[in-house]
Protein backbone atom coordinates (compact mmCIF):
# COMPACT_ATOMS: atom_id res chain seq x y z
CA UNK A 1 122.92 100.44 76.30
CA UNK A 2 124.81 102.78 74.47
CA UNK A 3 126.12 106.45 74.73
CA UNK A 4 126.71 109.20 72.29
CA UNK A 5 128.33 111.94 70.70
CA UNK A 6 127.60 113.84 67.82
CA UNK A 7 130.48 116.01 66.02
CA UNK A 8 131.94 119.56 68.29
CA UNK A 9 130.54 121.86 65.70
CA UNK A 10 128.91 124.46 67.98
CA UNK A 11 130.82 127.09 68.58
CA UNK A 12 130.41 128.84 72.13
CA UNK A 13 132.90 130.61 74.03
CA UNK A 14 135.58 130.16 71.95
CA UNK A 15 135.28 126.56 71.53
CA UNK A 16 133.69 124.07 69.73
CA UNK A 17 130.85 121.72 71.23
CA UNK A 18 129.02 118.86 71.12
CA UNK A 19 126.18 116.67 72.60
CA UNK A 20 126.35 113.69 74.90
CA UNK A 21 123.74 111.29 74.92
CA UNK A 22 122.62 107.67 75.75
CA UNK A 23 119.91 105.54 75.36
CA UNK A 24 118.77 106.18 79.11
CA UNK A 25 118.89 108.55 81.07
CA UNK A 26 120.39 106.80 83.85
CA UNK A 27 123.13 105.49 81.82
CA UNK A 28 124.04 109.06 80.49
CA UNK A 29 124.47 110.27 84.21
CA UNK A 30 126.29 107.29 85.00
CA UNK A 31 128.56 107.93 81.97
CA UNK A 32 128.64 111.64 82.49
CA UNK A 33 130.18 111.19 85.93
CA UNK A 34 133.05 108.59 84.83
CA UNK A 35 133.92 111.52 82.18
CA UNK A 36 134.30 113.71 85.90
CA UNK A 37 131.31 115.92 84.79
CA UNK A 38 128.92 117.41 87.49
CA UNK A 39 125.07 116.66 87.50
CA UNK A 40 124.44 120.22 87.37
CA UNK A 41 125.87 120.15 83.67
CA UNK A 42 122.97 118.44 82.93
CA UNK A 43 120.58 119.83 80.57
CA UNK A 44 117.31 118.43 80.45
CA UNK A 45 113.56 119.06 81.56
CA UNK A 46 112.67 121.13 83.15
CA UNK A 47 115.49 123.23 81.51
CA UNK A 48 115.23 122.16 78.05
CA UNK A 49 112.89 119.04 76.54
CA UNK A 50 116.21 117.14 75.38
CA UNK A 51 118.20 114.93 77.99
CA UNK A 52 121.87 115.58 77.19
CA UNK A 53 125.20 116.82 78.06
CA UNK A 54 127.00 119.29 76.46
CA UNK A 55 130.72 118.79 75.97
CA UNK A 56 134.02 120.53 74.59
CA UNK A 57 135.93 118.86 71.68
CA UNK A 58 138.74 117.47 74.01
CA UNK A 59 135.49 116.05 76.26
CA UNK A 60 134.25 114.24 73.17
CA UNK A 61 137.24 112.65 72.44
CA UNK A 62 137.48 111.26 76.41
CA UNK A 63 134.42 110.50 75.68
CA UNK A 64 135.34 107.82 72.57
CA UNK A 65 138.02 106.45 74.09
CA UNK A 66 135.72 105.36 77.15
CA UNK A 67 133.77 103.93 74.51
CA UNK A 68 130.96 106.61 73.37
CA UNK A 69 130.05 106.15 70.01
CA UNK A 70 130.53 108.58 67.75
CA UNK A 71 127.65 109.56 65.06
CA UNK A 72 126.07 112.09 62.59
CA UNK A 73 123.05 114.05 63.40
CA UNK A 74 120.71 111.73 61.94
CA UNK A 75 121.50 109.60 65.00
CA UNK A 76 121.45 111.91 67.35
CA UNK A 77 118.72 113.47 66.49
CA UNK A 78 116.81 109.73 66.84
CA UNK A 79 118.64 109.38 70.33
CA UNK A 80 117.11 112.77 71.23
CA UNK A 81 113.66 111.58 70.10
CA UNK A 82 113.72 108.11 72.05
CA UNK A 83 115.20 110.04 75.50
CA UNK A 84 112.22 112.46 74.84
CA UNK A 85 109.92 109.88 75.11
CA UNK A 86 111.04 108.29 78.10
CA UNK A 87 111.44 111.52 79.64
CA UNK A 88 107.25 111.72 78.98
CA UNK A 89 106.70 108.44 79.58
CA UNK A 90 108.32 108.59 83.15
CA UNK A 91 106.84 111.63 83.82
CA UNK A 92 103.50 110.36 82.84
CA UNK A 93 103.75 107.27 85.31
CA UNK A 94 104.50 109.39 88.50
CA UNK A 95 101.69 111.51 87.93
């Protein structure tokens, strides 16, 4: 499984920003916490439809060098999609 990060472009409170992903959930949380962020970071449903985490430009690079992959918005926005549909998929099975 992999993880991700797209480019800190977002600006937001003085910094810039950027997405963390992976292709499971499960695996992003798992990631998320060896980068020393807190669950409640976390955005996904039922906060917003896409599983991620946001993180500051010095984050990202942690992030690399723990082995994230870094990638253009084209992949990201296909990581978003696939986390999306597990997210419905899951969702879908404990109902």
């Amino acid at each position: 499984m992999a993880v991700y990060v797209d480019e800190a472009i977002w600006d937001w409170q003085g910094r810039k920003w950027c997405h963390l992903l992976a292709d499971d959930i499960d695996e992003l949380h798992r990631f998320a916490r060896t980068l020393g962020l807190h669950r409640i970071s976390y955005q996904g449903p039922p906060k917003t439809p896409s599983p991620h985490y946001d993180l500051t430009s010095f984050e990202r690079r942690r992030a690399i060098a723990y082995g994230a992959t870094p990638c253009d918005r084209t992949t990201i926005v296909m990581v978003l999609r696939q986390l999306r549909r597990q997210v419905t998929l899951q969702a879908g099975a404990q109902a």
